[in-house]
N, C-alpha and C. Protein backbone atom coordinates (compact mmCIF):
# COMPACT_ATOMS: atom_id res chain seq x y z
N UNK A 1 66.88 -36.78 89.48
CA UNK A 1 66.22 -38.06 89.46
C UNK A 1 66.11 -38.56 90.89
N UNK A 2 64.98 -38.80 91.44
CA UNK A 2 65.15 -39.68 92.52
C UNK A 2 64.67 -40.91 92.55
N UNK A 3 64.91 -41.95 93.56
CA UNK A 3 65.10 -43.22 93.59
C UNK A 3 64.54 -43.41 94.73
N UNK A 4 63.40 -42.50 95.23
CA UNK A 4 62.37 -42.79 96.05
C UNK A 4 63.15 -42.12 97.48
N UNK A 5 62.43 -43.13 98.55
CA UNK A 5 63.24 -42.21 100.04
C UNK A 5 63.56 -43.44 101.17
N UNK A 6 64.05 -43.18 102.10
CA UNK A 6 64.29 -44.67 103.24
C UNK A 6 64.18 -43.76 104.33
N UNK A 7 63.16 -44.36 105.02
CA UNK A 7 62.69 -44.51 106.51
C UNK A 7 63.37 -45.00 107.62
N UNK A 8 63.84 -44.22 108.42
CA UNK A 8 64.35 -44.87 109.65
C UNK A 8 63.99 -44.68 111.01
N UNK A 9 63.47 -45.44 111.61
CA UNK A 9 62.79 -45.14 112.39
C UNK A 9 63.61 -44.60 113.86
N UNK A 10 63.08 -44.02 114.79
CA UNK A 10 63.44 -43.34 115.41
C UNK A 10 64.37 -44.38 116.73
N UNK A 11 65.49 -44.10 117.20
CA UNK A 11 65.98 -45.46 118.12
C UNK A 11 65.72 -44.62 119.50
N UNK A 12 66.32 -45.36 120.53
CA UNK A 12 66.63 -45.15 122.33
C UNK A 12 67.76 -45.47 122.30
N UNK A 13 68.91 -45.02 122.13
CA UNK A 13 70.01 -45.01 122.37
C UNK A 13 70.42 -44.51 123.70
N UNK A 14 71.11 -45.58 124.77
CA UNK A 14 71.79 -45.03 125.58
C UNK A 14 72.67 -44.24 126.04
N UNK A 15 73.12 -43.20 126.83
CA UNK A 15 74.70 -42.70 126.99
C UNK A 15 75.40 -42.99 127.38
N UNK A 16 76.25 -43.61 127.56
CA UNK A 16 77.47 -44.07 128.22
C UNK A 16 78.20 -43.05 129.32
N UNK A 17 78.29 -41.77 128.80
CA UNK A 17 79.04 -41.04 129.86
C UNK A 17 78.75 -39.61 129.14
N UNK A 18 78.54 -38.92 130.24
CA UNK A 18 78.22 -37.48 130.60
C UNK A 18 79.08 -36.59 130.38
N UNK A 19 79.38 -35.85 129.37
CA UNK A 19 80.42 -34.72 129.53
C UNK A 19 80.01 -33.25 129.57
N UNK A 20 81.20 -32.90 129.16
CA UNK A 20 80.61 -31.23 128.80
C UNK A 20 80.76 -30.65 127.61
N UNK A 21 81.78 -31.19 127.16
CA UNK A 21 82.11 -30.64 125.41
C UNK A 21 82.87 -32.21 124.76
N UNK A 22 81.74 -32.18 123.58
CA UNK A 22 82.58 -32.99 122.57
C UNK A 22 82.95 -33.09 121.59
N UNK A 23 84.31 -33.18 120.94
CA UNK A 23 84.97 -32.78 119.83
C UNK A 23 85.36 -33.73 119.53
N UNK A 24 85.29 -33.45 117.95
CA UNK A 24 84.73 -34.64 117.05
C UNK A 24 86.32 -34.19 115.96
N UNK A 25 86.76 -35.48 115.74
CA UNK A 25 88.48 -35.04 115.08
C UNK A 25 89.68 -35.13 115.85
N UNK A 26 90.33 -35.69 115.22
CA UNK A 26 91.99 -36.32 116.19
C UNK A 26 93.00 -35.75 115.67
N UNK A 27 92.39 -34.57 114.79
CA UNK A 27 94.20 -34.00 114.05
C UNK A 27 94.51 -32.92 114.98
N UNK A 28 95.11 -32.39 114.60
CA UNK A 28 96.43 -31.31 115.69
C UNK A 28 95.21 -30.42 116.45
N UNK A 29 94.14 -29.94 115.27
CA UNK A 29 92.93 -28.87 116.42
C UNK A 29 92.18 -29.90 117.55
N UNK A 30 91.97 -31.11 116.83
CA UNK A 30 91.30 -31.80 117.86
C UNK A 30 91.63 -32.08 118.94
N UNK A 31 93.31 -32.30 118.73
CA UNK A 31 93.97 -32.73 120.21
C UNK A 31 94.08 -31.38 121.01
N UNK A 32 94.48 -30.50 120.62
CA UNK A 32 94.93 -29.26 121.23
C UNK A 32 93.09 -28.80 121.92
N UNK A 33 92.69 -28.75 120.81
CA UNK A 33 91.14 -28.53 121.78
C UNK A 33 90.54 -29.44 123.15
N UNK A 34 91.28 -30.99 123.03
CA UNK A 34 90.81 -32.10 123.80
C UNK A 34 91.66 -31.58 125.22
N UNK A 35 93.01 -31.69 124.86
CA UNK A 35 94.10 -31.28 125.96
C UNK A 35 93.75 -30.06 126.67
N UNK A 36 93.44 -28.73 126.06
CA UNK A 36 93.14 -27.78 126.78
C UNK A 36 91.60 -27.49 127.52
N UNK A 37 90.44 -28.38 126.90
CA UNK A 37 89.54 -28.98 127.72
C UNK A 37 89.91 -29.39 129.08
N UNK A 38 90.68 -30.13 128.92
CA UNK A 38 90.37 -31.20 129.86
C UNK A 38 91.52 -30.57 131.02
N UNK A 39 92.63 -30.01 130.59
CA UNK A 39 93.43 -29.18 131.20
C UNK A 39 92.45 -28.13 132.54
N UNK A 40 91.33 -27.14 131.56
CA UNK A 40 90.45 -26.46 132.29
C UNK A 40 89.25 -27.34 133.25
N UNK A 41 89.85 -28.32 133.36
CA UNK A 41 88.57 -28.79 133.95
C UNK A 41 87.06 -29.47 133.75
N UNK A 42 87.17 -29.37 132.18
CA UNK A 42 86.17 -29.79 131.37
C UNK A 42 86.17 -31.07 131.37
N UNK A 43 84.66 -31.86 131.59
CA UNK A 43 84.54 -33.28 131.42
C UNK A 43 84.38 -33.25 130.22
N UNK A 44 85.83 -33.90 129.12
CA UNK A 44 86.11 -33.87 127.42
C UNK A 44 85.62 -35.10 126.65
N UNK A 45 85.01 -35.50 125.79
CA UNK A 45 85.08 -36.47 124.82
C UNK A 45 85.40 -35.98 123.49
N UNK A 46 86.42 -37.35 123.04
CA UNK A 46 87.00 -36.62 122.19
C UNK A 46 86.67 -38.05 120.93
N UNK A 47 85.80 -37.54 120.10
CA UNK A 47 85.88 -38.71 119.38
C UNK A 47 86.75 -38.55 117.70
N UNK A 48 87.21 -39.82 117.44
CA UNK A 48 87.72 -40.32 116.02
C UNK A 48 86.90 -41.43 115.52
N UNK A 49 87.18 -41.45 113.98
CA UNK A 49 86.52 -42.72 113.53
C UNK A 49 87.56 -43.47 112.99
N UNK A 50 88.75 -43.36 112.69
CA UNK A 50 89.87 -44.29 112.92
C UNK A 50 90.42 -45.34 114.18
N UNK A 51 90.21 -44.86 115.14
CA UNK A 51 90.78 -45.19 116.13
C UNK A 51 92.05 -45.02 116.43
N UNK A 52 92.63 -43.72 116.08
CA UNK A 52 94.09 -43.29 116.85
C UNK A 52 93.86 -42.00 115.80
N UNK A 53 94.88 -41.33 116.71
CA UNK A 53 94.69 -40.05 116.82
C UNK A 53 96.24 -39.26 115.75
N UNK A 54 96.22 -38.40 115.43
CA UNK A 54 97.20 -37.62 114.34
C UNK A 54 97.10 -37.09 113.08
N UNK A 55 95.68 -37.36 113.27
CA UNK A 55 95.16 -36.05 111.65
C UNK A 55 95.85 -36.86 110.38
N UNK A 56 96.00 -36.03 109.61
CA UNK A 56 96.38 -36.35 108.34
C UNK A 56 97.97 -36.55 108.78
N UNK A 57 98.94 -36.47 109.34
CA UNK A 57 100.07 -37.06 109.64
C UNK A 57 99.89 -38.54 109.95
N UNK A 58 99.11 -39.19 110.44
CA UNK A 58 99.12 -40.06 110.59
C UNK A 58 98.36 -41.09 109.85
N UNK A 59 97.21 -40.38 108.77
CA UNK A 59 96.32 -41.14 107.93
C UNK A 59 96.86 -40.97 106.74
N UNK A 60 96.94 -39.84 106.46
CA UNK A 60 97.33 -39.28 104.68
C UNK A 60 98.94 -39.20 104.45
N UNK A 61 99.85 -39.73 105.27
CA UNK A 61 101.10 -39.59 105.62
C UNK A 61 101.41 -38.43 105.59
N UNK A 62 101.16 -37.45 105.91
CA UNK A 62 101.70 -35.92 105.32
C UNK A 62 102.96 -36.16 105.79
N UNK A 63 104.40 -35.69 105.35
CA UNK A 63 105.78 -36.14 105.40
C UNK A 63 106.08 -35.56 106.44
N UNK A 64 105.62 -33.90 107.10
CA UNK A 64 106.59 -32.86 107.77
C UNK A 64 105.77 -32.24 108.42
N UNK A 65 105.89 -31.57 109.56
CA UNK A 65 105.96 -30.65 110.20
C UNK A 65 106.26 -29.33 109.21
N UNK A 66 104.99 -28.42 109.93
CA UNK A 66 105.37 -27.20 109.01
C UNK A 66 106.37 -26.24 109.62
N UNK A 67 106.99 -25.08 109.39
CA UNK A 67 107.93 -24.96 110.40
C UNK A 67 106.95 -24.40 111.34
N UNK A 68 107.89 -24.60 112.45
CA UNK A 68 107.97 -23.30 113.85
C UNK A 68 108.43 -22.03 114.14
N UNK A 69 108.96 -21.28 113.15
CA UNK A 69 110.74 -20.81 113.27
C UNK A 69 109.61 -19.64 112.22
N UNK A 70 110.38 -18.46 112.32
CA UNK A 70 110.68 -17.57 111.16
C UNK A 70 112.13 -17.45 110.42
N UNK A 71 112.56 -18.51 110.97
CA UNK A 71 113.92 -19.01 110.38
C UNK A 71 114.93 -18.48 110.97
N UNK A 72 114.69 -17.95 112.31
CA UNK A 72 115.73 -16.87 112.75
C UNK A 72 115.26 -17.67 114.44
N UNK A 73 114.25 -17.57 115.09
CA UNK A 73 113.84 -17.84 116.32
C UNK A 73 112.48 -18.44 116.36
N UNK A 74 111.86 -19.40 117.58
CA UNK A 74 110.63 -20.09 117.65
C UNK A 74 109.95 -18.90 117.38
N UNK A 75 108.67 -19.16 116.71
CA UNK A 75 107.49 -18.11 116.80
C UNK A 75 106.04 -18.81 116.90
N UNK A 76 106.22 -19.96 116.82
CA UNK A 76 105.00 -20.91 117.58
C UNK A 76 105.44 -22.28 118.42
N UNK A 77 104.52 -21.72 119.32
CA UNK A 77 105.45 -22.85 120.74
C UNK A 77 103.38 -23.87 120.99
N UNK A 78 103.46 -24.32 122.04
CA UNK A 78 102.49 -24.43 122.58
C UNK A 78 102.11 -26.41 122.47
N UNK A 79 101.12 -26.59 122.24
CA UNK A 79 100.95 -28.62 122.17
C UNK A 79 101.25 -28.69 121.01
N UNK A 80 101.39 -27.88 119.86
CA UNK A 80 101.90 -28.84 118.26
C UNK A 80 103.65 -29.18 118.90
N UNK A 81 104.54 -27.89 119.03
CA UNK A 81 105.15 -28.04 119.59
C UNK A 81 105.89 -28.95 120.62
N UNK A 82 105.09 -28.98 121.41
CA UNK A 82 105.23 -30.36 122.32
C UNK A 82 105.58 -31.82 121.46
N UNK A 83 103.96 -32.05 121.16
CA UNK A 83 104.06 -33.28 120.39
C UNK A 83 104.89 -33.77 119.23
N UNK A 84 105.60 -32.39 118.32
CA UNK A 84 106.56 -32.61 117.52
C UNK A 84 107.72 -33.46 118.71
N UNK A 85 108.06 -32.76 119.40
CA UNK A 85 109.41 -33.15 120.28
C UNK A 85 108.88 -34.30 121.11
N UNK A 86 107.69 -34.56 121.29
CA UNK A 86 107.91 -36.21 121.89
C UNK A 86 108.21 -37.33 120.87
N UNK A 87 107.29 -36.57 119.60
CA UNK A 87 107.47 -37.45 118.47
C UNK A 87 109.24 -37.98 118.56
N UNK A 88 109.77 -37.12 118.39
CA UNK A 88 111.40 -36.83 118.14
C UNK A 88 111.95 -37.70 119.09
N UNK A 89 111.90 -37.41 120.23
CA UNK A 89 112.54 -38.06 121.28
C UNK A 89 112.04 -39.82 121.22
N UNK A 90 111.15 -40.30 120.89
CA UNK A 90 110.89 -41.55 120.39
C UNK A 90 110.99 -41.89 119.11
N UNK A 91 111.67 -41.58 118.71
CA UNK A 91 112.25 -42.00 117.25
C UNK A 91 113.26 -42.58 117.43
N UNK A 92 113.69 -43.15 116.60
CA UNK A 92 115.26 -43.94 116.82
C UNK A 92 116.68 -42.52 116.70
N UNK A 93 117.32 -43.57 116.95
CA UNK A 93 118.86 -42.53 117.55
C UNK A 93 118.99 -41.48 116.25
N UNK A 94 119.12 -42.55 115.50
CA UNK A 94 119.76 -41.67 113.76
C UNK A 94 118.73 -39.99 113.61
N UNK A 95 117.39 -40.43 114.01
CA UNK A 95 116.23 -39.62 113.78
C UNK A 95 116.76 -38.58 114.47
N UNK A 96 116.71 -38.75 115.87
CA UNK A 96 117.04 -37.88 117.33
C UNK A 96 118.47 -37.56 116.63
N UNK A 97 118.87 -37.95 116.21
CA UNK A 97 120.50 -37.08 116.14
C UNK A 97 120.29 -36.29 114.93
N UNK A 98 119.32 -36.91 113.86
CA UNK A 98 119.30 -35.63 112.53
C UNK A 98 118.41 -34.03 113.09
N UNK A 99 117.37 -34.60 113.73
CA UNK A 99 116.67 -33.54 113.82
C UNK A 99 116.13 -33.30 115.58
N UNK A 100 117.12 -33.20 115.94
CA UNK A 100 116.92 -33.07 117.57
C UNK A 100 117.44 -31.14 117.65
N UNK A 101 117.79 -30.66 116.45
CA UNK A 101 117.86 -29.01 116.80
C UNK A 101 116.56 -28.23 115.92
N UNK A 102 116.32 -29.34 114.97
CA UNK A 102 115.51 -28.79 114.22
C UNK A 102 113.88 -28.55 114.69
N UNK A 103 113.24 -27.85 114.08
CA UNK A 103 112.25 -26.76 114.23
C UNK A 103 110.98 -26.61 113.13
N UNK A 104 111.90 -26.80 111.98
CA UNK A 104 111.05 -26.72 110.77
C UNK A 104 111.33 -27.97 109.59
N UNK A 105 110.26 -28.60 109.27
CA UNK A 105 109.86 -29.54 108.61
C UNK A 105 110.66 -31.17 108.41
N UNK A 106 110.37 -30.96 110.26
CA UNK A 106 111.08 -31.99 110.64
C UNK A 106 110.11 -33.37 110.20
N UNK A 107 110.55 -34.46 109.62
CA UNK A 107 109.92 -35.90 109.31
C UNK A 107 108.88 -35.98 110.44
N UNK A 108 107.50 -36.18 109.55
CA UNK A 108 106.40 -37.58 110.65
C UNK A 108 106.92 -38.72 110.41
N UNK A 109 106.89 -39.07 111.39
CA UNK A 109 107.05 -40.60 111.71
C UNK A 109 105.68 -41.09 112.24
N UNK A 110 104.98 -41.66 111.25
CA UNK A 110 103.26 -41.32 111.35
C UNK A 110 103.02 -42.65 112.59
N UNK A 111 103.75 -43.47 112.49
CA UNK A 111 103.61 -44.77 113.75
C UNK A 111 104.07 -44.14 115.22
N UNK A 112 105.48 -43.66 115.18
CA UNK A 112 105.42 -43.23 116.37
C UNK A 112 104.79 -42.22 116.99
N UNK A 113 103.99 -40.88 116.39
CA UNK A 113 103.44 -40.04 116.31
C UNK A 113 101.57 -40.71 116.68
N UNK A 114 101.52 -41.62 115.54
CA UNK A 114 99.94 -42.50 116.72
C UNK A 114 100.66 -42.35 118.36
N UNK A 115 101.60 -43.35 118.59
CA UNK A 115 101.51 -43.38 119.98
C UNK A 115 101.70 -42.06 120.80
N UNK A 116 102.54 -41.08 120.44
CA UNK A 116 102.61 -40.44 120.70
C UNK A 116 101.97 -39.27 121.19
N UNK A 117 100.92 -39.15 120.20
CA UNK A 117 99.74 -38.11 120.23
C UNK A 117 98.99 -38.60 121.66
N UNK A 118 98.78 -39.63 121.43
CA UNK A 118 97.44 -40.14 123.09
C UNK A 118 98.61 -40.16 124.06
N UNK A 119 99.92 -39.92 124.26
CA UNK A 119 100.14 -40.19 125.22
C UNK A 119 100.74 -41.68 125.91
N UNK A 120 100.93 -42.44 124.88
CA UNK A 120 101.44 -43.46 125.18
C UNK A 120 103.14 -43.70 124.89
């Protein structure tokens, strides 16, 4: 069934700023793609439509971290990595003292993890 069609006419939209690659998404690929952009030298835009950045950890609460570990030694290191352990280290004491060895399916803390992710 259709309900006819809508016309929109064509705009002039300005650019604001010039890059080279832009990636669209704030969860773990988006950041890791934004960071290693911009790492290489790439002029990066990185857009969200939330306005803060952490994927489904930080929107859909997902509870955990998946592990790192084959349960024996690290076997994925790299920016998830990272950002788990800044997460950690800005958490409160109790947090940092439960899971400051841990590796695998350590708590989001989806607030401190916003700040965390950009860097703040």
């Amino acid at each position: 069934m259709s309900y006819g069609e809508v016309r929109i006419p064509a705009e002039s939209i300005p650019v604001s700023h010039q890059v080279d690659v832009v990636i669209i998404g704030e969860g773990p690929a988006g950041i890791a793609a934004a960071i290693s952009a911009a790492a290489g030298g790439v002029k990066t835009l990185l857009i969200e439509q939330r306005g803060f950045l952490g994927g489904m950890g930080t929107v859909a609460l997902v509870p955990a971290f998946c592990p790192f570990t084959d349960k024996v030694k690290p076997i994925i290191r790299g920016l998830g990595l990272k950002l788990m352990e800044r997460m950690k280290q800005s958490c409160n004491e109790d947090f940092r003292q439960a899971y400051a060895n841990s590796l695998d399916w350590v708590p989001i803390d989806p607030e401190v993890l916003r700040l965390r992710a950009h860097g703040g």
